[in-house]
N, C-alpha and C. Protein backbone atom coordinates (compact mmCIF):
# COMPACT_ATOMS: atom_id res chain seq x y z
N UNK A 1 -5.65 -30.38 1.27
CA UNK A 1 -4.90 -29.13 1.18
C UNK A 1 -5.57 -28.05 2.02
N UNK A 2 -4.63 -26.78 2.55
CA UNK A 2 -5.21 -25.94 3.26
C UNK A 2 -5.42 -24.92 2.41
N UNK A 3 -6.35 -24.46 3.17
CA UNK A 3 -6.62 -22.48 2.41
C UNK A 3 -5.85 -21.23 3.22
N UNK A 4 -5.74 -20.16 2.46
CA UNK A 4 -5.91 -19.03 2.95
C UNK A 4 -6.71 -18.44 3.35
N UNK A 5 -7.10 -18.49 4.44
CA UNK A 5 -8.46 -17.21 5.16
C UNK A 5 -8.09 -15.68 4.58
N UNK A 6 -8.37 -14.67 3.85
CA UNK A 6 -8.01 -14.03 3.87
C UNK A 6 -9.11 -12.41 4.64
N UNK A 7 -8.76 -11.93 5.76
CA UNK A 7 -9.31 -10.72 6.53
C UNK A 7 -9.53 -9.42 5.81
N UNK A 8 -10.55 -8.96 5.21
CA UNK A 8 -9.94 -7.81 5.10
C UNK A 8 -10.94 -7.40 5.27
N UNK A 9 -10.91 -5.40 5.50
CA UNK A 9 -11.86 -4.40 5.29
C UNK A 9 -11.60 -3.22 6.21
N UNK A 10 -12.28 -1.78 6.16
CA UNK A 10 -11.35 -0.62 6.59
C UNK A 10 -11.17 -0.69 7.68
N UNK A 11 -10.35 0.17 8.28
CA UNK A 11 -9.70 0.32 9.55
C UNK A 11 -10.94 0.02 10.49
N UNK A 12 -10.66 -0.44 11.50
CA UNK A 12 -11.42 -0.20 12.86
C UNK A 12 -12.80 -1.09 12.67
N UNK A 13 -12.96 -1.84 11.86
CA UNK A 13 -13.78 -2.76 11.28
C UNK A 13 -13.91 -3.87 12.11
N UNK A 14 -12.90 -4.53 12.94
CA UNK A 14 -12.74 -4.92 14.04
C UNK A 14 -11.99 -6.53 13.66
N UNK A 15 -10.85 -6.17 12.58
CA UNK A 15 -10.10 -6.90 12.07
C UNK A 15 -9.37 -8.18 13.31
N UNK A 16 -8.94 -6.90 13.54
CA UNK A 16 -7.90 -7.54 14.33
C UNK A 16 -8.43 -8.42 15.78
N UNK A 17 -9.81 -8.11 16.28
CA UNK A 17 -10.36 -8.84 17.56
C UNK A 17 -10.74 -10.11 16.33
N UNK A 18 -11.20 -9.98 15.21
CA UNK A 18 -11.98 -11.29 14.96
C UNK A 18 -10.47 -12.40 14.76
N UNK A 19 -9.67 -11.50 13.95
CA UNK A 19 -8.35 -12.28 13.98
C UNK A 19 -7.99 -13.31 15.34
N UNK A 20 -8.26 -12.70 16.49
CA UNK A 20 -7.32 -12.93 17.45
C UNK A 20 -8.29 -14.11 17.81
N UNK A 21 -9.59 -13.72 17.98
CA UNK A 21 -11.09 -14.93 18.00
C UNK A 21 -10.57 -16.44 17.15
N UNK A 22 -10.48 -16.18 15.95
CA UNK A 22 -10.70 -17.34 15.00
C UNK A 22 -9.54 -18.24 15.32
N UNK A 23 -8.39 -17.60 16.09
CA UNK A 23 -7.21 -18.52 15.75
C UNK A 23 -7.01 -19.44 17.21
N UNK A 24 -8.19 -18.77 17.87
CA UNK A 24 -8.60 -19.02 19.50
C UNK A 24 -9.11 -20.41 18.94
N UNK A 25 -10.01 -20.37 18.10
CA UNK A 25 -10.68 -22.00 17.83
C UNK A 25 -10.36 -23.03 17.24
N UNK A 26 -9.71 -24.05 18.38
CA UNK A 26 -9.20 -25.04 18.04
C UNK A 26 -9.76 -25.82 17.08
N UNK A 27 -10.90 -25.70 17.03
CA UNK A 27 -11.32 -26.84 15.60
C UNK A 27 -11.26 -26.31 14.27
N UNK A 28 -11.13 -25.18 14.33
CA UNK A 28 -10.70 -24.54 12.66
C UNK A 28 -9.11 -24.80 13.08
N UNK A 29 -8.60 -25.28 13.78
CA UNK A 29 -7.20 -25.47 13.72
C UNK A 29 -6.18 -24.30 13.00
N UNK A 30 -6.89 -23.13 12.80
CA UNK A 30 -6.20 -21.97 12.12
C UNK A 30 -4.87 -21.59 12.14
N UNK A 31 -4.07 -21.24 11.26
CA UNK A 31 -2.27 -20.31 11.76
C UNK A 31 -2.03 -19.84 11.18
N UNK A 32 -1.72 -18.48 11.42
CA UNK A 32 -1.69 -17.16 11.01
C UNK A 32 -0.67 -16.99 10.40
N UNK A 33 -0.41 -15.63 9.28
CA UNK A 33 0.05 -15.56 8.65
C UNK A 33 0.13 -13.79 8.91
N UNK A 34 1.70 -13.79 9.40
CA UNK A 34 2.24 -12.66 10.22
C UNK A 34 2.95 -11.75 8.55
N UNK A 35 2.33 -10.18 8.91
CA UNK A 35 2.83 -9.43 7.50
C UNK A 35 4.06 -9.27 8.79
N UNK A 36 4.97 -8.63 7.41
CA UNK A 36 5.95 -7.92 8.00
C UNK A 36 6.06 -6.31 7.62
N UNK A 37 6.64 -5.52 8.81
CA UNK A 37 6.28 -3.99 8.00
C UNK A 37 7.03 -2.96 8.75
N UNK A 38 7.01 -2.03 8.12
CA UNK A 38 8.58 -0.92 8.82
C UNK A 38 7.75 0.52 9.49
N UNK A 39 6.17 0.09 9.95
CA UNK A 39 5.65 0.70 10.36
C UNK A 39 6.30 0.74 12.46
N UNK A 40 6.01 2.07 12.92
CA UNK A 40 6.36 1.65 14.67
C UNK A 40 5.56 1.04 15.02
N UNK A 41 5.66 -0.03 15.85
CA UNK A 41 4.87 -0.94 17.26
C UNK A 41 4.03 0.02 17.94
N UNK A 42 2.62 -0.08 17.89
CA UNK A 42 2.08 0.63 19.05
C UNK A 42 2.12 -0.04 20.14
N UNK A 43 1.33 0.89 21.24
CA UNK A 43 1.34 0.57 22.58
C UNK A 43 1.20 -0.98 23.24
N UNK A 44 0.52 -1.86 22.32
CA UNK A 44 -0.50 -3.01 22.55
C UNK A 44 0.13 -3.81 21.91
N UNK A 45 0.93 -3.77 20.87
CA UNK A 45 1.37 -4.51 20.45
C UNK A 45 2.71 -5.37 21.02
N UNK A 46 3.15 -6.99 19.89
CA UNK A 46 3.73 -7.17 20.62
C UNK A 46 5.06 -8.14 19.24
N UNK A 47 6.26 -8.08 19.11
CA UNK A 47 7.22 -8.10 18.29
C UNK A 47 6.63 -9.66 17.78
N UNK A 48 5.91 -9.90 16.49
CA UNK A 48 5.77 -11.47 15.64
C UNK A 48 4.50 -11.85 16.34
N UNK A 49 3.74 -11.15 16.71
CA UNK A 49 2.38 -11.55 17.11
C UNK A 49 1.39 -11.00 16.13
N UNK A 50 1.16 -9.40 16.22
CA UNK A 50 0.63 -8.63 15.10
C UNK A 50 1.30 -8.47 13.91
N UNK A 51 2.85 -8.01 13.69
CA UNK A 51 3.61 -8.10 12.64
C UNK A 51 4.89 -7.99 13.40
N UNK A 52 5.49 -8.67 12.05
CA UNK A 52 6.86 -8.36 12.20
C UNK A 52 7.60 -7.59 11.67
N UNK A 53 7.59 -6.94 12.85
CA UNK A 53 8.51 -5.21 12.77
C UNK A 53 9.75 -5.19 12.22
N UNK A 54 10.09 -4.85 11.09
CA UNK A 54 10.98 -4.47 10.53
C UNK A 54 11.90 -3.46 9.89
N UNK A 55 13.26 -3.22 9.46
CA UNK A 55 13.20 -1.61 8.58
C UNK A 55 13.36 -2.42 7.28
N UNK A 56 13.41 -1.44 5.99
CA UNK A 56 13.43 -1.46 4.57
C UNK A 56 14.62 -2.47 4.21
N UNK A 57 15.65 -2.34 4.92
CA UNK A 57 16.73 -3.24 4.37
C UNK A 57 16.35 -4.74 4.50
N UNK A 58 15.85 -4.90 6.04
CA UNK A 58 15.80 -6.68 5.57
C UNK A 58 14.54 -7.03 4.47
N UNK A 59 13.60 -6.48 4.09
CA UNK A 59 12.68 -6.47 3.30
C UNK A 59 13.17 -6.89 1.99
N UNK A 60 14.49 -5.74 1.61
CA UNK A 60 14.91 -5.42 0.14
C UNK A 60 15.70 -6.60 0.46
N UNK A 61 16.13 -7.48 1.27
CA UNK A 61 16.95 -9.06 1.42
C UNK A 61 16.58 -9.79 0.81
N UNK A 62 14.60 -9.85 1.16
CA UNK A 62 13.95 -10.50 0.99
C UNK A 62 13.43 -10.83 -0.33
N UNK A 63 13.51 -9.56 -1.18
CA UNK A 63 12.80 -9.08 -2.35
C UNK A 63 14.23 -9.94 -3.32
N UNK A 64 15.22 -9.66 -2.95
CA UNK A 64 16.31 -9.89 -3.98
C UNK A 64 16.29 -11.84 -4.09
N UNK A 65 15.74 -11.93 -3.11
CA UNK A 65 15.67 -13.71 -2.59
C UNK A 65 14.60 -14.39 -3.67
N UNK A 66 13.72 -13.21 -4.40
CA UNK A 66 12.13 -13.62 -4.79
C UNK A 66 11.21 -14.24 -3.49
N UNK A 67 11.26 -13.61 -2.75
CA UNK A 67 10.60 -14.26 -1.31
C UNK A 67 9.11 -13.32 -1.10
N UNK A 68 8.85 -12.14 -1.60
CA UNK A 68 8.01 -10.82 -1.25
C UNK A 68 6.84 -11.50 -2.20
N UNK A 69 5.97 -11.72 -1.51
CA UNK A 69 4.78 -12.31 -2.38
C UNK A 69 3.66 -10.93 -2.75
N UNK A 70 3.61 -9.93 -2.02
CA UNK A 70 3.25 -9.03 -2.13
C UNK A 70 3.40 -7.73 -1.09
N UNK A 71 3.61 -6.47 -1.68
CA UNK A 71 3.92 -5.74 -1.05
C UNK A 71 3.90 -4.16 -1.05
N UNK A 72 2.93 -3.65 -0.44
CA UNK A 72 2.85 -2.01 -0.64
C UNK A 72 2.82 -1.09 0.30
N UNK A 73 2.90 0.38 0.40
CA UNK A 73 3.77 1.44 0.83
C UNK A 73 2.41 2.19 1.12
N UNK A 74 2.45 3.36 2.03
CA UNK A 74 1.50 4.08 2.28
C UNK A 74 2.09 5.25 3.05
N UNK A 75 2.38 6.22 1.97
CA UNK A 75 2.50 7.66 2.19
C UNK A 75 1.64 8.27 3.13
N UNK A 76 2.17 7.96 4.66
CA UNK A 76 1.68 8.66 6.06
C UNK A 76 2.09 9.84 6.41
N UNK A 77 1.72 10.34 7.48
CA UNK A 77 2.34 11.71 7.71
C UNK A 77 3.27 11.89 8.97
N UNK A 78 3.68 10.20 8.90
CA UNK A 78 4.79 10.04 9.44
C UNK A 78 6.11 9.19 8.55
N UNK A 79 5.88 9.65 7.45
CA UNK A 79 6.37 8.74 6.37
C UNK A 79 6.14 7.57 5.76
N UNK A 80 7.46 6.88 4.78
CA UNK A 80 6.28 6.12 4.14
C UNK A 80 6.39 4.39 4.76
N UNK A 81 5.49 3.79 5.11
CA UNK A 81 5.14 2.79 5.72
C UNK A 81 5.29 1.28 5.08
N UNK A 82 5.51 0.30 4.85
CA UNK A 82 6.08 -0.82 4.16
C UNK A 82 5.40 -1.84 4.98
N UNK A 83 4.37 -2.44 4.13
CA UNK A 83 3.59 -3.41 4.36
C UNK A 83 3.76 -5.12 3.33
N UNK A 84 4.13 -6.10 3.84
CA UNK A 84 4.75 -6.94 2.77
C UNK A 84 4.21 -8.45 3.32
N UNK A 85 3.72 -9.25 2.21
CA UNK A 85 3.91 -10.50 3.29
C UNK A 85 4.69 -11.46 2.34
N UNK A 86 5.70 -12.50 3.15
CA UNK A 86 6.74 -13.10 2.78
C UNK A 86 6.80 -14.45 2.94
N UNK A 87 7.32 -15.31 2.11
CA UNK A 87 7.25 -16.39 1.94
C UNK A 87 8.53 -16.96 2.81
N UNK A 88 8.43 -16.71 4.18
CA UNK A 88 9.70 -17.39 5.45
C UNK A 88 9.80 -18.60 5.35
N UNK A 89 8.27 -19.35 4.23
CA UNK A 89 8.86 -21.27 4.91
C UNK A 89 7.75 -21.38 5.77
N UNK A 90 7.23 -20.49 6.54
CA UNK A 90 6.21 -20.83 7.41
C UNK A 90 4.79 -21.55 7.07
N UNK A 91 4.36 -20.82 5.44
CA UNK A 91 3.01 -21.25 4.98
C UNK A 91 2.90 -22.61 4.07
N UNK A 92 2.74 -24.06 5.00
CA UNK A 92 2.50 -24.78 3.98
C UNK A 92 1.00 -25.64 3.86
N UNK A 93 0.73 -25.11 3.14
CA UNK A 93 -0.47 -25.44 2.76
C UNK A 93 -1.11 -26.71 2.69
N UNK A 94 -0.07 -27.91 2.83
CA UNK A 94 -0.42 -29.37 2.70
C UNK A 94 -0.66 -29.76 4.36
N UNK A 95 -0.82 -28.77 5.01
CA UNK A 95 -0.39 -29.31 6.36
C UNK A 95 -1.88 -28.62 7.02
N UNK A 96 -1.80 -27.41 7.16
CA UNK A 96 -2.61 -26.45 7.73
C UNK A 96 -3.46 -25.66 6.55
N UNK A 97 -5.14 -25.00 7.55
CA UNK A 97 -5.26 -23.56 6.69
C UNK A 97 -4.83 -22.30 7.27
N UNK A 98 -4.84 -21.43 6.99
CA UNK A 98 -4.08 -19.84 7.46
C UNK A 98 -5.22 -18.76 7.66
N UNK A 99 -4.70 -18.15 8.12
CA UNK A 99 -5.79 -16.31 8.72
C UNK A 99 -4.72 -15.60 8.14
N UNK A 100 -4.79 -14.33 7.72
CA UNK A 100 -4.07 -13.10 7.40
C UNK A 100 -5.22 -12.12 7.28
N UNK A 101 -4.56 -10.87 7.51
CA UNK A 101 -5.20 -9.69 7.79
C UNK A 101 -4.53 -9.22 6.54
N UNK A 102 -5.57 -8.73 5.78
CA UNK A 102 -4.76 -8.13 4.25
C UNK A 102 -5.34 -7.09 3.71
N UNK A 103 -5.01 -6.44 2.80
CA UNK A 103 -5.82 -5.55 1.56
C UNK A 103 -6.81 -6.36 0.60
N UNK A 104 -7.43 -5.85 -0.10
CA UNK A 104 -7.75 -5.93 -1.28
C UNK A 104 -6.95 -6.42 -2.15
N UNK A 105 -6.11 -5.81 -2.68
CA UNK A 105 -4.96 -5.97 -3.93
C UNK A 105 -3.97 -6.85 -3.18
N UNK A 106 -3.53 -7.37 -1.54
CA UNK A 106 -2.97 -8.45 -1.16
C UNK A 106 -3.58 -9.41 -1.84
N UNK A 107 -5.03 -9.52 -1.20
CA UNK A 107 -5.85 -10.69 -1.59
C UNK A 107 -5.66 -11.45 -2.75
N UNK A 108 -5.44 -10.14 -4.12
CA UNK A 108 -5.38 -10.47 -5.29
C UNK A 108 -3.85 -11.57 -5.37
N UNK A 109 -3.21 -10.43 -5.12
CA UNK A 109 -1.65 -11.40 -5.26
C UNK A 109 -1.66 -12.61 -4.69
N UNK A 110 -2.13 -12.88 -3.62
CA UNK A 110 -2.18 -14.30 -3.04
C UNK A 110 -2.27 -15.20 -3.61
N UNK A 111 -4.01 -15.01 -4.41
CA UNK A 111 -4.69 -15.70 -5.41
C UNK A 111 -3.28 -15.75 -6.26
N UNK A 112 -2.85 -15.36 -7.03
CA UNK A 112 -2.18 -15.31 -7.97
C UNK A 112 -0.77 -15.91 -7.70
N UNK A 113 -0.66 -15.69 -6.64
CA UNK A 113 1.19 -17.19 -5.94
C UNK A 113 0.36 -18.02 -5.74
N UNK A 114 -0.65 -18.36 -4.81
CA UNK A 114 -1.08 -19.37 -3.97
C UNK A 114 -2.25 -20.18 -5.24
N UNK A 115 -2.96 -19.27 -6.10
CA UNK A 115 -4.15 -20.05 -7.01
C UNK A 115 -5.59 -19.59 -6.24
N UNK A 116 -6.54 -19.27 -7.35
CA UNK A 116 -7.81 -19.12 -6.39
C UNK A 116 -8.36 -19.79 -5.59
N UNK A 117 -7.79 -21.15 -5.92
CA UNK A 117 -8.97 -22.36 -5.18
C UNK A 117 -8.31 -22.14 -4.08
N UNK A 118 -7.10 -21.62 -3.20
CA UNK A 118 -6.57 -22.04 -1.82
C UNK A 118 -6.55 -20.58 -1.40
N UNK A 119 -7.23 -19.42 -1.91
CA UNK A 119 -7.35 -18.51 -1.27
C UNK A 119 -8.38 -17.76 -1.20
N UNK A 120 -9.50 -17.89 0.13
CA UNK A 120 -10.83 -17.47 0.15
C UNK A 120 -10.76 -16.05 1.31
N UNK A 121 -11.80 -15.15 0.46
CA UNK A 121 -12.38 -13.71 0.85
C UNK A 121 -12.80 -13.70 2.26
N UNK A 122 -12.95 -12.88 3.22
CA UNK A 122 -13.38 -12.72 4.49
C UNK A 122 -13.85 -11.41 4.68
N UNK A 123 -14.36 -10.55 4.09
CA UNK A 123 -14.36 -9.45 4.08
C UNK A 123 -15.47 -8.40 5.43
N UNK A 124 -15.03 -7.67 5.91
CA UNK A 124 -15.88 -7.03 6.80
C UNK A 124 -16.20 -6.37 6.95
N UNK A 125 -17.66 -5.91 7.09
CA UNK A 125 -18.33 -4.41 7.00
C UNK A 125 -18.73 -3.91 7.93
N UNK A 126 -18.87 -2.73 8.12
CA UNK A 126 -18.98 -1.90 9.41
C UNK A 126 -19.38 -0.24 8.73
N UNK A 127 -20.80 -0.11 9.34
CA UNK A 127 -21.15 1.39 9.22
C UNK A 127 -19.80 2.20 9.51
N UNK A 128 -20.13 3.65 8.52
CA UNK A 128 -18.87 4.46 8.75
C UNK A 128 -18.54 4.95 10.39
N UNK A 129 -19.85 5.43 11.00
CA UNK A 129 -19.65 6.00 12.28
C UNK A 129 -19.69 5.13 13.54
N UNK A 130 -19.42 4.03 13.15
CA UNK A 130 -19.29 3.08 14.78
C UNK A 130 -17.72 2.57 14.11
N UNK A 131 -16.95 3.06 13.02
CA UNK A 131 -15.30 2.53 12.74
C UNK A 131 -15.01 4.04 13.28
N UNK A 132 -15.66 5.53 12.69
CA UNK A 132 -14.86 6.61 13.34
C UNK A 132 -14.57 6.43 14.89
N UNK A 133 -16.05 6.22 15.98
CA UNK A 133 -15.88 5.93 16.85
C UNK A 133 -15.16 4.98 17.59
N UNK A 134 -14.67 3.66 17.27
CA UNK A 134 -13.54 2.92 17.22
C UNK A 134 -12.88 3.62 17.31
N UNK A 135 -11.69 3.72 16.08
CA UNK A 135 -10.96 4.15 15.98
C UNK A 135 -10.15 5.25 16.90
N UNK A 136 -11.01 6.34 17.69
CA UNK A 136 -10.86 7.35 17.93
C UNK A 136 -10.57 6.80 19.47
N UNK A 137 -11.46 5.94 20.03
CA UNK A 137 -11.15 5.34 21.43
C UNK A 137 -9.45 4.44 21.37
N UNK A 138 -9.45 4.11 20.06
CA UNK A 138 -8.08 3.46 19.94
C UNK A 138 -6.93 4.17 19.85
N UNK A 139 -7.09 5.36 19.35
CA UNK A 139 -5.97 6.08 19.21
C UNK A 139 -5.87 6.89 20.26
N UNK A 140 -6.78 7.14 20.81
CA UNK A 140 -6.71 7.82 22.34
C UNK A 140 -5.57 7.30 23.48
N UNK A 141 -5.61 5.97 23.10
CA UNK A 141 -5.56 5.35 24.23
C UNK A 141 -3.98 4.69 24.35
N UNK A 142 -3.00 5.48 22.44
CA UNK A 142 -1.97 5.76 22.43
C UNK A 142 -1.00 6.43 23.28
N UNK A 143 0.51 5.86 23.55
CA UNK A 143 0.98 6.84 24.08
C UNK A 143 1.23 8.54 23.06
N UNK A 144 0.87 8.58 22.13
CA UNK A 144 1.14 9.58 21.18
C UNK A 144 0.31 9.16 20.13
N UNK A 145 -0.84 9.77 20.40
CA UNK A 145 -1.88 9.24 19.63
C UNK A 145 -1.85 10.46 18.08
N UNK A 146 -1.95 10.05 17.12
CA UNK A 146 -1.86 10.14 15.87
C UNK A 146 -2.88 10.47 15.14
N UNK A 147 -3.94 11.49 15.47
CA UNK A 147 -5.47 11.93 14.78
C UNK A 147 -5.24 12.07 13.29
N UNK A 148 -4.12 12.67 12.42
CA UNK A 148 -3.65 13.20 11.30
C UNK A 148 -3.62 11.95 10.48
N UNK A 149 -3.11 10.41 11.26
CA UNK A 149 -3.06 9.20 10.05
C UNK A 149 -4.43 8.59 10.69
N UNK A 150 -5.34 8.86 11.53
CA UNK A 150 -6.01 8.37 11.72
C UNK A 150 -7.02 8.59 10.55
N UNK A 151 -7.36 9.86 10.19
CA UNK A 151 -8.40 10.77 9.12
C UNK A 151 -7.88 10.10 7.98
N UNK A 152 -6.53 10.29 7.70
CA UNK A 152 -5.81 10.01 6.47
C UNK A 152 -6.37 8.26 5.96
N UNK A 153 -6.34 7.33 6.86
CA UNK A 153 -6.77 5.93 6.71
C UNK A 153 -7.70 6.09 6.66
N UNK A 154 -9.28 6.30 7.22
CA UNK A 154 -10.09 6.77 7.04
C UNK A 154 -11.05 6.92 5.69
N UNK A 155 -10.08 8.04 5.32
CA UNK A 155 -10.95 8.37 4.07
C UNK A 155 -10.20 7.86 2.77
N UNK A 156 -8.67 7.07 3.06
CA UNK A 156 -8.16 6.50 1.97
C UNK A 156 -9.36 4.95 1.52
N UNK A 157 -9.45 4.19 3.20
CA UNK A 157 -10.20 3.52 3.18
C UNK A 157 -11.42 3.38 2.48
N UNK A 158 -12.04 4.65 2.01
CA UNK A 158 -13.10 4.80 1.23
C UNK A 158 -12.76 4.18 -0.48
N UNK A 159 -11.67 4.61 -0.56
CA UNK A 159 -11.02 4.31 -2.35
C UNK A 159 -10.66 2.85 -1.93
N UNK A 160 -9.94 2.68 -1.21
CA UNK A 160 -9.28 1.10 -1.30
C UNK A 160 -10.37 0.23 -1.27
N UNK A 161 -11.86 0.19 -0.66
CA UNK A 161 -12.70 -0.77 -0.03
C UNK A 161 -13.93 -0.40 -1.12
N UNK A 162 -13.71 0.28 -2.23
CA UNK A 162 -15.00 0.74 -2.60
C UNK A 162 -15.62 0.06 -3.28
N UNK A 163 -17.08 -0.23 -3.71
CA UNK A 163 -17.96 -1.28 -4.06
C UNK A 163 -16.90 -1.78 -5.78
N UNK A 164 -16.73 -0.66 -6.23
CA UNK A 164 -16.35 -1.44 -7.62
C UNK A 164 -14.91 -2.25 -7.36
N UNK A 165 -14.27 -1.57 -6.51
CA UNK A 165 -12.96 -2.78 -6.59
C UNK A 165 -13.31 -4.04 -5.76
N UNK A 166 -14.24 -3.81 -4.46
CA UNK A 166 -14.79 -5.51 -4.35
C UNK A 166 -15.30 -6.17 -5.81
N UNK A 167 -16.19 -5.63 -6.36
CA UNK A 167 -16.99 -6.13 -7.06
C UNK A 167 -15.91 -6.86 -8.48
N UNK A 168 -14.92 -5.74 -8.83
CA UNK A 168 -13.76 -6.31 -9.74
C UNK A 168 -13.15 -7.46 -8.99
N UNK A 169 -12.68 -7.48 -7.54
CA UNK A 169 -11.81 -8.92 -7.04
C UNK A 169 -13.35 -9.77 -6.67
N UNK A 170 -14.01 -10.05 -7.29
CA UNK A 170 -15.17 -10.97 -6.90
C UNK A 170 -15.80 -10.91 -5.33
N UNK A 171 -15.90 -10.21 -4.83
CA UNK A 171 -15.74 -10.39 -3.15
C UNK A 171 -17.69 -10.22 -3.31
N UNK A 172 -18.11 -11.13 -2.86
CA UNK A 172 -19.59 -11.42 -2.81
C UNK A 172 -20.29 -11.05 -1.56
N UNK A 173 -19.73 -11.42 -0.52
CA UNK A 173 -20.00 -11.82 0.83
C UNK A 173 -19.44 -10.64 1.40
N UNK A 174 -20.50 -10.10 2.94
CA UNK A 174 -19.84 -9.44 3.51
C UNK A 174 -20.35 -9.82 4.81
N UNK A 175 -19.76 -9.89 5.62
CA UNK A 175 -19.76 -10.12 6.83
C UNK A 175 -19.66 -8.91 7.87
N UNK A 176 -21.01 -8.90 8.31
CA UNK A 176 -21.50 -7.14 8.70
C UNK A 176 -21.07 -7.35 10.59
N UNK A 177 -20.18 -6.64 11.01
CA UNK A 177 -19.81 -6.76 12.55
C UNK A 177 -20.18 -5.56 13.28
N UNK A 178 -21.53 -5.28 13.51
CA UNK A 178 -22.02 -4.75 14.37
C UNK A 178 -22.31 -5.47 15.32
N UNK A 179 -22.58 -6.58 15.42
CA UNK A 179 -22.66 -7.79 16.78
C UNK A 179 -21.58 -8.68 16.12
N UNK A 180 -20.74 -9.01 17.16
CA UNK A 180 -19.64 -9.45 17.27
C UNK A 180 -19.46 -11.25 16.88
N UNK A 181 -20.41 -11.57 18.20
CA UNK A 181 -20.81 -12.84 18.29
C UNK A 181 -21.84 -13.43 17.21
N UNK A 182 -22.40 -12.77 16.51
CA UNK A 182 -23.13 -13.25 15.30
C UNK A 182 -22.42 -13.40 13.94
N UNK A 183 -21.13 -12.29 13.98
CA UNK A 183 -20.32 -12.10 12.51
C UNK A 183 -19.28 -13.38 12.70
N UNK A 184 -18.64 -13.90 14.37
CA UNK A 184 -18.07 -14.81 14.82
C UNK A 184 -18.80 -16.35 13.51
N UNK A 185 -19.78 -15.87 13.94
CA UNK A 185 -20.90 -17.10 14.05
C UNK A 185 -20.61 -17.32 12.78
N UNK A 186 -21.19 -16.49 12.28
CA UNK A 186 -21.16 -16.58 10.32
C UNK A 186 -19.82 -16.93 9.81
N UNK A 187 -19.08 -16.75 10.23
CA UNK A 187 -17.66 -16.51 9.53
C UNK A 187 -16.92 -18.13 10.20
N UNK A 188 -17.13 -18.44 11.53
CA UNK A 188 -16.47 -19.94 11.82
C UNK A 188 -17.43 -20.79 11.00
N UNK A 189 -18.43 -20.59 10.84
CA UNK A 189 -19.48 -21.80 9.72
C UNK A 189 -18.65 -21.48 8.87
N UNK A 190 -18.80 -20.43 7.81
CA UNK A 190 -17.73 -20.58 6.39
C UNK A 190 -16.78 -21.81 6.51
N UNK A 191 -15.86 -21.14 7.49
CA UNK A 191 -14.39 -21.60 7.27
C UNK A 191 -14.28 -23.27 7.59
N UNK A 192 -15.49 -23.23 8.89
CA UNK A 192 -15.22 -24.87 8.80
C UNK A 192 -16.00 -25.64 7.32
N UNK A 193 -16.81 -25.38 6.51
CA UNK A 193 -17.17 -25.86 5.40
C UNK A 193 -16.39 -26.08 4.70
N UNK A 194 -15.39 -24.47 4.16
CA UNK A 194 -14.34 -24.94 3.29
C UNK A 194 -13.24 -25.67 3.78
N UNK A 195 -12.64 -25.56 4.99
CA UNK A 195 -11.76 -26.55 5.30
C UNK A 195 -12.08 -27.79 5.56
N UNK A 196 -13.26 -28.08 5.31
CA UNK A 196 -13.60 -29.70 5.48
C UNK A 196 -14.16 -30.06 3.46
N UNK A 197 -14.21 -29.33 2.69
CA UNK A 197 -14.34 -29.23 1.37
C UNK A 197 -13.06 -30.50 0.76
């Protein structure tokens, strides 16, 4: 049987390069597991690669189907944002293991459709002032760069990621990415252990 990889930790943490890394390596044979969300496409992005861009109605399709395995909202100051991941048929677990980029409280729900044993923590840490600095080169580099949800994620990130709610979802391990190629390192050992488990 396969697992869930599950990604998480605050913004600019460097989610999304390790994402794009792990699924690069053919011998973890990895496949991703695309949220869907009614947030806009930035510049870089690209339609079912990072997510699949959606509005509220096909979502609420989805929800009436029992298909929404988990799913939450984030009061921006560009309104409110719809983050969901969905059971399309795509994830089967007898076949493959999976990557997703998630929350905290995703993580939880997973565990809870999928079972703990097929859904393992990935979590990533990063000093506060090398994610501000991130971040800030990233949003720059927007066509309409967004400083106001940048702060706002930021310091929400502080409540969502904070030691006691790891410590309540069991999250033990942290995988510190100040060197890139070393957190690589640590994190493809994991995954090939448990997928050969």
């Amino acid at each position: 049987m396969g697992k869930i990889f599950c990604l998480m930790g605050k913004s600019s943490s460097g989610k999304d390069t390790i994402f794009r890394k792990l699924l690069n390596q053919e011998a973890l044979q990895l496949q991703p597991i695309i949220l869907y969300t009614t947030r806009p496409i930035r510049k870089h992005e690209k339609q079912g690669r990072e997510y699949h861009f959606t509005d509220i109605k096909t979502i609420e399709q989805y929800a009436k189907q029992g298909k929404v395995i988990e799913r939450r909202q984030y009061h921006t100051v560009k309104g409110i944002w719809t983050y969901c991941t969905i059971d399309d048929g795509t994830i089967d677990l007898s076949q493959h293991p999976y990557l997703i980029i998630t929350t905290l409280e995703s993580y939880q729900q997973l565990q809870n459709y999928y079972g703990k044993a097929f859904v393992v923590p990935i979590y990533i840490q990063v000093k506060d002032g090398i994610r501000l600095e991130r971040a800030m080169r990233r949003e720059h580099r927007q066509v309409h760069p967004n400083y106001d949800e940048l702060c706002r994620r930021f310091l929400a990130d502080n409540q969502d990621f904070s030691l006691s709610k790891l410590k309540a979802a069991d999250i033990q391990t942290f995988y510190h990415n100040e060197n890139l190629a070393n957190c690589l390192k640590e994190i493809k050992t994991m995954i090939a252990k448990e997928v050969l488990c």
